[in-house]
PDB file of N, CA and C in Angstrom:
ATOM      1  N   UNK A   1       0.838  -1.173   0.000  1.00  0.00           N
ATOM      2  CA  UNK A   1       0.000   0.000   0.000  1.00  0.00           C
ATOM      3  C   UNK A   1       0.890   1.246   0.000  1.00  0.00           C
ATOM      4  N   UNK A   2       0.470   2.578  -0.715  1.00  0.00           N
ATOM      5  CA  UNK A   2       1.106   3.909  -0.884  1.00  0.00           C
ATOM      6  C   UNK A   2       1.321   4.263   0.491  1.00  0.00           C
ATOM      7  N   UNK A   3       1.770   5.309   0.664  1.00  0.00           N
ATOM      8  CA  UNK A   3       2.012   5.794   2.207  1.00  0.00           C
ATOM      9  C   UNK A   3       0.402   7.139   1.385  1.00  0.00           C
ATOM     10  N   UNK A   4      -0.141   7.193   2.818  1.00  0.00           N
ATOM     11  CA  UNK A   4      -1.296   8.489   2.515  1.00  0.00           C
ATOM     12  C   UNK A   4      -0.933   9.784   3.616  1.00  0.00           C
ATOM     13  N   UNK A   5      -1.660  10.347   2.574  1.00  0.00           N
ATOM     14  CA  UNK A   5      -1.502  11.605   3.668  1.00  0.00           C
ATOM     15  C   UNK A   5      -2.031  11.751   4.993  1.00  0.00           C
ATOM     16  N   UNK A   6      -1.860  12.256   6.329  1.00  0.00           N
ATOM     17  CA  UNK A   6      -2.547  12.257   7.600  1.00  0.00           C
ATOM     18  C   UNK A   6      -2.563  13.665   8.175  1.00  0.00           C
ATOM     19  N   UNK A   7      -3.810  13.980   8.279  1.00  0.00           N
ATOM     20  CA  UNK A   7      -3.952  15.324   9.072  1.00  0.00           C
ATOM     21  C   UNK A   7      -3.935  15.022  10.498  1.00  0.00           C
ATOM     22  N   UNK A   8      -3.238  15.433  11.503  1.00  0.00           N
ATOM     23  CA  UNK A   8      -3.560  14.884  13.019  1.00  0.00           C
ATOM     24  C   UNK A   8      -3.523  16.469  13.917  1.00  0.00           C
ATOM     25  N   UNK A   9      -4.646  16.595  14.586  1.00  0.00           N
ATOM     26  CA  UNK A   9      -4.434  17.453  15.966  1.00  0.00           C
ATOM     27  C   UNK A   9      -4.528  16.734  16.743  1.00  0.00           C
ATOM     28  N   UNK A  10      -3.423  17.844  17.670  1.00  0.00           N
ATOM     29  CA  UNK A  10      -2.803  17.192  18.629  1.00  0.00           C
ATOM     30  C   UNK A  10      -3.073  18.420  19.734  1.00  0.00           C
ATOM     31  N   UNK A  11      -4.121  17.888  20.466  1.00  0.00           N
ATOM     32  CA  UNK A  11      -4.331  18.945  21.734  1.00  0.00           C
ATOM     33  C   UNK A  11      -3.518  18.581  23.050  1.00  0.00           C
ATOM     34  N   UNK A  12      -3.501  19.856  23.985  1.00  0.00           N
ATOM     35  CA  UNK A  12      -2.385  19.107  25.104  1.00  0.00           C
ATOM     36  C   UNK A  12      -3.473  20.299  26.238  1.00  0.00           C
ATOM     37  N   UNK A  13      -2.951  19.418  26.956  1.00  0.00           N
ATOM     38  CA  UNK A  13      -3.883  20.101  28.685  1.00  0.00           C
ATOM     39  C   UNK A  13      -3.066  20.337  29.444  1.00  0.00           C
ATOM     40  N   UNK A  14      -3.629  21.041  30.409  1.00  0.00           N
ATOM     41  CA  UNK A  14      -2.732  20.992  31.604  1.00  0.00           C
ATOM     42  C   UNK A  14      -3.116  20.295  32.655  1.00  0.00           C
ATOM     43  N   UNK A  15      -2.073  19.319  33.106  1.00  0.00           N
ATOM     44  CA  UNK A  15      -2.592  18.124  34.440  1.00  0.00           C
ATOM     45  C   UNK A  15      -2.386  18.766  35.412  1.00  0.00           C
ATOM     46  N   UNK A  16      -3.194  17.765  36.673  1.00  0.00           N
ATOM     47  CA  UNK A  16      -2.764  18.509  37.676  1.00  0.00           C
ATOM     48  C   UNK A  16      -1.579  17.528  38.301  1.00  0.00           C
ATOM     49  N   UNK A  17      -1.272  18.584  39.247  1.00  0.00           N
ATOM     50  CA  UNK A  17       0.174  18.345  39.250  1.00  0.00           C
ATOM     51  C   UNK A  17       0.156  17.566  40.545  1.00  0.00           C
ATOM     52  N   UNK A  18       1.291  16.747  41.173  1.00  0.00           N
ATOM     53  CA  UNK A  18       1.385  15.793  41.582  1.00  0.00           C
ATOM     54  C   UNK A  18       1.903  16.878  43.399  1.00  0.00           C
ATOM     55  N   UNK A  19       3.109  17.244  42.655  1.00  0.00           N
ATOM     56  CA  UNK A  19       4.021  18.193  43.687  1.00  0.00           C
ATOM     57  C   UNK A  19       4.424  19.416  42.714  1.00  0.00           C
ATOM     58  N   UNK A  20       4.079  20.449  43.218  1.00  0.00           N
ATOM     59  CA  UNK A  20       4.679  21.562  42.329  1.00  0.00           C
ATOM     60  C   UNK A  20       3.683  22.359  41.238  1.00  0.00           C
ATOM     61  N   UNK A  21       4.483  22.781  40.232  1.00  0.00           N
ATOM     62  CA  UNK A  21       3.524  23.441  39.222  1.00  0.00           C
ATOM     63  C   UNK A  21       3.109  22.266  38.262  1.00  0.00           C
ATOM     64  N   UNK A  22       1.645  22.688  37.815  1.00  0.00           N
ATOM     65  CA  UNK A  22       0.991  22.270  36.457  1.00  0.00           C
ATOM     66  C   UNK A  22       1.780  21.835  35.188  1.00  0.00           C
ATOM     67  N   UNK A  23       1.711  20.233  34.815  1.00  0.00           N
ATOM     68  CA  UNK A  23       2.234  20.309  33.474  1.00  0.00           C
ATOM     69  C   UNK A  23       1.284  20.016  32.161  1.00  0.00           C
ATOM     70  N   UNK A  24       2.651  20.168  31.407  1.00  0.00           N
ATOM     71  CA  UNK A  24       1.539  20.240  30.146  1.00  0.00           C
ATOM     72  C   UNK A  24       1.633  18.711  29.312  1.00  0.00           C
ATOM     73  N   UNK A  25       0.187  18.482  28.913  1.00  0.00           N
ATOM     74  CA  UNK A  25      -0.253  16.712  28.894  1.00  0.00           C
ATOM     75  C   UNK A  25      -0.742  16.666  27.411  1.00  0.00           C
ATOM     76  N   UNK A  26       0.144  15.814  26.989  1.00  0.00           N
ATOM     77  CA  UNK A  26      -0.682  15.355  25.256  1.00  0.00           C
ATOM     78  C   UNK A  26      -1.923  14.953  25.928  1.00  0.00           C
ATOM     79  N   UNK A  27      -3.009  15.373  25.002  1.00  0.00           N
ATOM     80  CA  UNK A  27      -4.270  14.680  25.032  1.00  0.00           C
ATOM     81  C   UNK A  27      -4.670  13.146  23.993  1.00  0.00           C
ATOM     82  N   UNK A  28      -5.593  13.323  23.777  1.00  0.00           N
ATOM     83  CA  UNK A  28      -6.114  12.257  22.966  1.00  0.00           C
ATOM     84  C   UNK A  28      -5.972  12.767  21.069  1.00  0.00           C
ATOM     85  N   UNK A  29      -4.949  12.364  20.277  1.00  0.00           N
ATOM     86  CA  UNK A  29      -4.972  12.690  18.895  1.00  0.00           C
ATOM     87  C   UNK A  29      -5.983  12.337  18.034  1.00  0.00           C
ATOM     88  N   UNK A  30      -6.568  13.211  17.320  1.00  0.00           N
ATOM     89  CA  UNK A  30      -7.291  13.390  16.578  1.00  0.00           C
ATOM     90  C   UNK A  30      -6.903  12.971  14.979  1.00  0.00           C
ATOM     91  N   UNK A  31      -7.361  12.374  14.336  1.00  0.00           N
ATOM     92  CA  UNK A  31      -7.371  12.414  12.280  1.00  0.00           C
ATOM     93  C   UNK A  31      -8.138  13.185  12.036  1.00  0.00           C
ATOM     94  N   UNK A  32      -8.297  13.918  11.406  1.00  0.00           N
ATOM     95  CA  UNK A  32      -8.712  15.289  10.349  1.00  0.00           C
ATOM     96  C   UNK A  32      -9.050  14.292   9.362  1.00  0.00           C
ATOM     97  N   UNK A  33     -10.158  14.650   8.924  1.00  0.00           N
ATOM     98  CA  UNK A  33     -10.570  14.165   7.141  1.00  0.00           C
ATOM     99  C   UNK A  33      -9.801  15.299   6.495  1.00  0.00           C
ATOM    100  N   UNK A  34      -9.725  16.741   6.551  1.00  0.00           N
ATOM    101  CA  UNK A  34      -9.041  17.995   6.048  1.00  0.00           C
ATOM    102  C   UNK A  34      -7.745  18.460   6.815  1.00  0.00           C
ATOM    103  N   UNK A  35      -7.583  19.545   6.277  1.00  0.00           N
ATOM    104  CA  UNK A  35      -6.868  20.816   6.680  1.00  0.00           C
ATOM    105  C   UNK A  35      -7.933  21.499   7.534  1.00  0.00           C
ATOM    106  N   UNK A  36      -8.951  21.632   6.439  1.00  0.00           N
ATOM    107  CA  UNK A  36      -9.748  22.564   7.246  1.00  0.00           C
ATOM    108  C   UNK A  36     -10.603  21.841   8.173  1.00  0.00           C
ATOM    109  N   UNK A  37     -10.494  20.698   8.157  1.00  0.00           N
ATOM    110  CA  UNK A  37     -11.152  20.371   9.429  1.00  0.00           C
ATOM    111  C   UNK A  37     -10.341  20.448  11.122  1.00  0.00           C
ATOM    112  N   UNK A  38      -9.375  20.592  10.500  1.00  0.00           N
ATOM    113  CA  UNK A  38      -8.307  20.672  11.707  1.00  0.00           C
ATOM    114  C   UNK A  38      -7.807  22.163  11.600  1.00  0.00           C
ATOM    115  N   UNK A  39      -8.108  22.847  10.674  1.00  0.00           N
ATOM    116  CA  UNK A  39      -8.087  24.213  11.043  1.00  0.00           C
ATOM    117  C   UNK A  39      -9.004  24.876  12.529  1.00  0.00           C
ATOM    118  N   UNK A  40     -10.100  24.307  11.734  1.00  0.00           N
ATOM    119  CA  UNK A  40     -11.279  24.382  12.506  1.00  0.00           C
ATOM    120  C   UNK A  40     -11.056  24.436  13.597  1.00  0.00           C
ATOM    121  N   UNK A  41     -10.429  23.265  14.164  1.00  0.00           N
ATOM    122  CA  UNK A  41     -10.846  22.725  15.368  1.00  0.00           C
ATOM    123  C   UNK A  41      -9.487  23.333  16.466  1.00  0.00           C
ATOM    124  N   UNK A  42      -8.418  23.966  15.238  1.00  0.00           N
ATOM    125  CA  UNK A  42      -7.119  25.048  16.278  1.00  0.00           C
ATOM    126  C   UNK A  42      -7.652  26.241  16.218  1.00  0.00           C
ATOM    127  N   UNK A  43      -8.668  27.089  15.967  1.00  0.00           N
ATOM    128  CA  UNK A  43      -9.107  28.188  15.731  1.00  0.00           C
ATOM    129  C   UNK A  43     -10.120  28.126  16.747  1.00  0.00           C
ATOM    130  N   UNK A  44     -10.694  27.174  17.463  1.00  0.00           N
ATOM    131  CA  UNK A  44     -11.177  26.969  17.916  1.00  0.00           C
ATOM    132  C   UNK A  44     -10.701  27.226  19.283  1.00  0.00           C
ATOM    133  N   UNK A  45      -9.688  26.475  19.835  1.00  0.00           N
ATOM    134  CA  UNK A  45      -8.730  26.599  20.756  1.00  0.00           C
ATOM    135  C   UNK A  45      -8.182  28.083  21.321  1.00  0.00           C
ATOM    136  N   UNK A  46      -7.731  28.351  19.615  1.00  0.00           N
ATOM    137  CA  UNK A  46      -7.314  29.919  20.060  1.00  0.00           C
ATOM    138  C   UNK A  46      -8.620  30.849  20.555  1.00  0.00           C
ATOM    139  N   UNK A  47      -9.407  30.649  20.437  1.00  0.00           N
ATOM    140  CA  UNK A  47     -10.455  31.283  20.710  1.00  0.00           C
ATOM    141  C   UNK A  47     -11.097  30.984  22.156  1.00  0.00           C
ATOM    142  N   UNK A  48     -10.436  30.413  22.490  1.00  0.00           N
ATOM    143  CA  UNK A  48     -10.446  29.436  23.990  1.00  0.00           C
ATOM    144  C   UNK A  48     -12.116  29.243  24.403  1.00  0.00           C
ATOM    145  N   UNK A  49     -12.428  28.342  23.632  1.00  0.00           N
ATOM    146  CA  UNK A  49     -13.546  27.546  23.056  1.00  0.00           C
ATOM    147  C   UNK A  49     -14.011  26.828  23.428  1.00  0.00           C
ATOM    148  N   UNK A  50     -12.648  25.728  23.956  1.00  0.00           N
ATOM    149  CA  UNK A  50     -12.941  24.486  24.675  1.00  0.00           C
ATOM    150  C   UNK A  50     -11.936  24.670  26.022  1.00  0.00           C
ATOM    151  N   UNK A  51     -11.931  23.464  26.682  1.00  0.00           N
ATOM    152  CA  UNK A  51     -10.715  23.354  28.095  1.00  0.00           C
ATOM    153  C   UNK A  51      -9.434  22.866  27.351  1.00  0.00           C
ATOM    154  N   UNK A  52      -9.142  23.417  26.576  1.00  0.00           N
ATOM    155  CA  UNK A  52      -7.841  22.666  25.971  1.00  0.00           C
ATOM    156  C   UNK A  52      -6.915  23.570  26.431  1.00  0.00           C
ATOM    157  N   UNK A  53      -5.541  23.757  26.710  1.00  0.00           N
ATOM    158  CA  UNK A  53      -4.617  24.444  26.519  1.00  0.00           C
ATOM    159  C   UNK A  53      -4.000  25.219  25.250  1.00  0.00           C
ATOM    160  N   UNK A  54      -4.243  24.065  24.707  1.00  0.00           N
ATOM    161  CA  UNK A  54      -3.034  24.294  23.197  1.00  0.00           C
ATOM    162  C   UNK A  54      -3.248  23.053  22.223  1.00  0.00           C
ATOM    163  N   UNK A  55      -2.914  23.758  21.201  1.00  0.00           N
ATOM    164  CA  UNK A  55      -2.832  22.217  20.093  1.00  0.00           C
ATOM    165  C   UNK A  55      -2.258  22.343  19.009  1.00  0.00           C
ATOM    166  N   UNK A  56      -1.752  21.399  18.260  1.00  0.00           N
ATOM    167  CA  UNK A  56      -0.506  21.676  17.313  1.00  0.00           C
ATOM    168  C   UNK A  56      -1.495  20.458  15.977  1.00  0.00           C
ATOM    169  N   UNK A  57      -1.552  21.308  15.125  1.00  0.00           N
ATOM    170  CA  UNK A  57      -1.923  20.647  13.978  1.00  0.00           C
ATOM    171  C   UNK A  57      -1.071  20.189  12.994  1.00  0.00           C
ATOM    172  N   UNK A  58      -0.663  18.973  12.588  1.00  0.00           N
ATOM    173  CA  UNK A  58       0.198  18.554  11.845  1.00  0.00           C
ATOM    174  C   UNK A  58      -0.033  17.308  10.781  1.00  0.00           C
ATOM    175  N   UNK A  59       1.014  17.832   9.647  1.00  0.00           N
ATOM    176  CA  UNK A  59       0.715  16.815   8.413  1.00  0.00           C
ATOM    177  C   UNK A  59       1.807  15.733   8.292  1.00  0.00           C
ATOM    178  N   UNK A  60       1.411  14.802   7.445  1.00  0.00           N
ATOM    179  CA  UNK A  60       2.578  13.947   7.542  1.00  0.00           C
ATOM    180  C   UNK A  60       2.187  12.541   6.705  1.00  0.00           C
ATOM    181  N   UNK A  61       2.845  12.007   5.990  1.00  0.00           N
ATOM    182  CA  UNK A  61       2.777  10.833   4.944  1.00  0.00           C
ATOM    183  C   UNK A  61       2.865   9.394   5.629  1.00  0.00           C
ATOM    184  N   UNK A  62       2.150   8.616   5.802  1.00  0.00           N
ATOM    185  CA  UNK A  62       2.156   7.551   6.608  1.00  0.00           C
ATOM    186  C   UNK A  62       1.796   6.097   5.220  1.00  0.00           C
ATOM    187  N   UNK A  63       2.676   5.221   5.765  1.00  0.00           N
ATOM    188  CA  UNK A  63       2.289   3.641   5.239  1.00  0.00           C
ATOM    189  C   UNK A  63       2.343   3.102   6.174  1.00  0.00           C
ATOM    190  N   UNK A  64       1.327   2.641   6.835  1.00  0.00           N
ATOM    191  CA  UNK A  64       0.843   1.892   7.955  1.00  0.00           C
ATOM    192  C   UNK A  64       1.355   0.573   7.838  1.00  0.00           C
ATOM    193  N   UNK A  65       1.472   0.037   6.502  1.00  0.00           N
ATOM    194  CA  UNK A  65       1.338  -1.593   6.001  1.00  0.00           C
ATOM    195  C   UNK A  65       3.062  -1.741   6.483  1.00  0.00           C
ATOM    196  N   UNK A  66       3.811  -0.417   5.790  1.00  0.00           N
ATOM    197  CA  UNK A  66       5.391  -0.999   5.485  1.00  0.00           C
ATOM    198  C   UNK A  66       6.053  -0.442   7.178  1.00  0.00           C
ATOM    199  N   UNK A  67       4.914   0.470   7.993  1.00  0.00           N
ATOM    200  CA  UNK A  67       5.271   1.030   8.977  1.00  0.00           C
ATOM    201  C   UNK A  67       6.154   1.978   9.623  1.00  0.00           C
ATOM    202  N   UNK A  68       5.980   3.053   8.132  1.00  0.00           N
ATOM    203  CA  UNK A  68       7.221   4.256   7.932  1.00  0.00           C
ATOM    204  C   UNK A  68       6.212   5.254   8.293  1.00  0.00           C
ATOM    205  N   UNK A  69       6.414   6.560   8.832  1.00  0.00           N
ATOM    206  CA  UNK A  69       6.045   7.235   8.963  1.00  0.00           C
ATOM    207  C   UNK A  69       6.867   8.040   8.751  1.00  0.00           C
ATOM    208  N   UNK A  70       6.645   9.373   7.861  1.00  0.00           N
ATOM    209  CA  UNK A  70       7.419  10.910   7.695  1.00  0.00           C
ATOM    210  C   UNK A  70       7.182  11.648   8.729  1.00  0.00           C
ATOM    211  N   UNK A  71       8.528  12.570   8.298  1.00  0.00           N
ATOM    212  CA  UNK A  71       8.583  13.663   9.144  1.00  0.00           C
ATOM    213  C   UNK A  71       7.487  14.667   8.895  1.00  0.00           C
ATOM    214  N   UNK A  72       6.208  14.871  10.301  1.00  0.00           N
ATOM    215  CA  UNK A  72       5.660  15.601  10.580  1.00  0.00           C
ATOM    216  C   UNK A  72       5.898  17.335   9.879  1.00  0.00           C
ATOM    217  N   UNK A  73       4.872  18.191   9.703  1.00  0.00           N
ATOM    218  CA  UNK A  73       5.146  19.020   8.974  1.00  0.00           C
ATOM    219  C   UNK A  73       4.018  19.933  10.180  1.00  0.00           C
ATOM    220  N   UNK A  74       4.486  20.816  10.690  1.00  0.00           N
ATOM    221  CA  UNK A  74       3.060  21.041  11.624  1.00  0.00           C
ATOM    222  C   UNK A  74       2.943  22.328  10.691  1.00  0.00           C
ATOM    223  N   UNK A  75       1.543  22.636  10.396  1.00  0.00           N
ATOM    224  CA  UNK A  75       0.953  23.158   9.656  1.00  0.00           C
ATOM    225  C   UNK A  75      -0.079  24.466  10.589  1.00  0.00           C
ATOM    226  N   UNK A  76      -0.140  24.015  12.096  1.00  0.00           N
ATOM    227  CA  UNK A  76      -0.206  25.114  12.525  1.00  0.00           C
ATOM    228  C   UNK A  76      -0.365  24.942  14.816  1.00  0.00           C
ATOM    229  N   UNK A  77       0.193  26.137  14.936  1.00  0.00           N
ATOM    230  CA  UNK A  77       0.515  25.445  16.781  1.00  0.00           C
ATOM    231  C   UNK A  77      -0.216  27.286  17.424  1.00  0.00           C
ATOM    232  N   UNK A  78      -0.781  26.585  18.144  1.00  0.00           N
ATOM    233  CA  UNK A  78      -2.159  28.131  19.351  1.00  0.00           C
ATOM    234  C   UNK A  78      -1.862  27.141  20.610  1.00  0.00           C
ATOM    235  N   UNK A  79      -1.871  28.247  21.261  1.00  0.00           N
ATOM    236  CA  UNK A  79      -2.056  28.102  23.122  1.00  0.00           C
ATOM    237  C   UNK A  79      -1.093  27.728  23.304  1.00  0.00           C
ATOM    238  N   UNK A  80      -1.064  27.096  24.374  1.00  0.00           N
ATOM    239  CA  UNK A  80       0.268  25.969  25.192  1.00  0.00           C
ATOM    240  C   UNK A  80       0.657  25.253  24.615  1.00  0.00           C
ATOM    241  N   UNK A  81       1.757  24.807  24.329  1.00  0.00           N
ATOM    242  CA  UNK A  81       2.314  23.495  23.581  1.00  0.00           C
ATOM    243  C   UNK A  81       4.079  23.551  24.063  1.00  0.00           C
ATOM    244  N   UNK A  82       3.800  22.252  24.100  1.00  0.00           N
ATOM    245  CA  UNK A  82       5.139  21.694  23.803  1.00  0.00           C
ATOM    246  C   UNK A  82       6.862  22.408  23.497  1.00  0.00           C
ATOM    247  N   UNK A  83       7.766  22.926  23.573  1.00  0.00           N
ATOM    248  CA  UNK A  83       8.995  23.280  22.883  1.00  0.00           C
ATOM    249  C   UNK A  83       9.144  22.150  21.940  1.00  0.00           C
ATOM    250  N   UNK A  84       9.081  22.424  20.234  1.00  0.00           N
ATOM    251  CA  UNK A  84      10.082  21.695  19.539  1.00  0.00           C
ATOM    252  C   UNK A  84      11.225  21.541  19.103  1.00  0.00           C
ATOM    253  N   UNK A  85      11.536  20.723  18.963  1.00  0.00           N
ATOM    254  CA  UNK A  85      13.132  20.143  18.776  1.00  0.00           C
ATOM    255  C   UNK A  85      13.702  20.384  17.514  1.00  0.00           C
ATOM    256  N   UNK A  86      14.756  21.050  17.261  1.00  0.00           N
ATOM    257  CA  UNK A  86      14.840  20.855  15.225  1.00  0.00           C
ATOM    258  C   UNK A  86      15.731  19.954  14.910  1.00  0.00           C
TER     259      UNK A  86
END
């Protein structure tokens, strides 16, 4: 099978914390049928819409069968998130 394209948001929360300050928690990832469905749903965020913190919308070429996955392309990041790595 081809590798296909994958839209994924990726929302993150803030947990509560054990000892100390609040961290910040991947949530549950999302597939996008679109762009714009995952536009949607970070515009959303920024608009502080839902209880989310933050969320990072990202693209990326996947073959599930051969079990390669590409390098992520994030296509767009609102609220809290993560530091990335280059």
């Amino acid at each position: 099978m081809a590798a296909t394209e994958r839209i994924i948001f990726q929302p993150y929360i803030w947990g509560k914390p054990k000892r100390g300050a609040a961290q910040l928690e991947p949530g549950t990832p999302i597939v996008c049928r679109s762009v714009e469905e995952g536009r949607r749903r970070t515009d959303k965020v920024a608009a502080r819409g839902t209880s989310m913190a933050g969320a990072i919308l990202v693209r990326m070429e996947v073959d599930e069968d051969a079990g390669d996955y590409g390098e992520p392309e994030i296509l767009e990041s609102v609220g809290d998130v993560p530091e990335m790595e280059d």
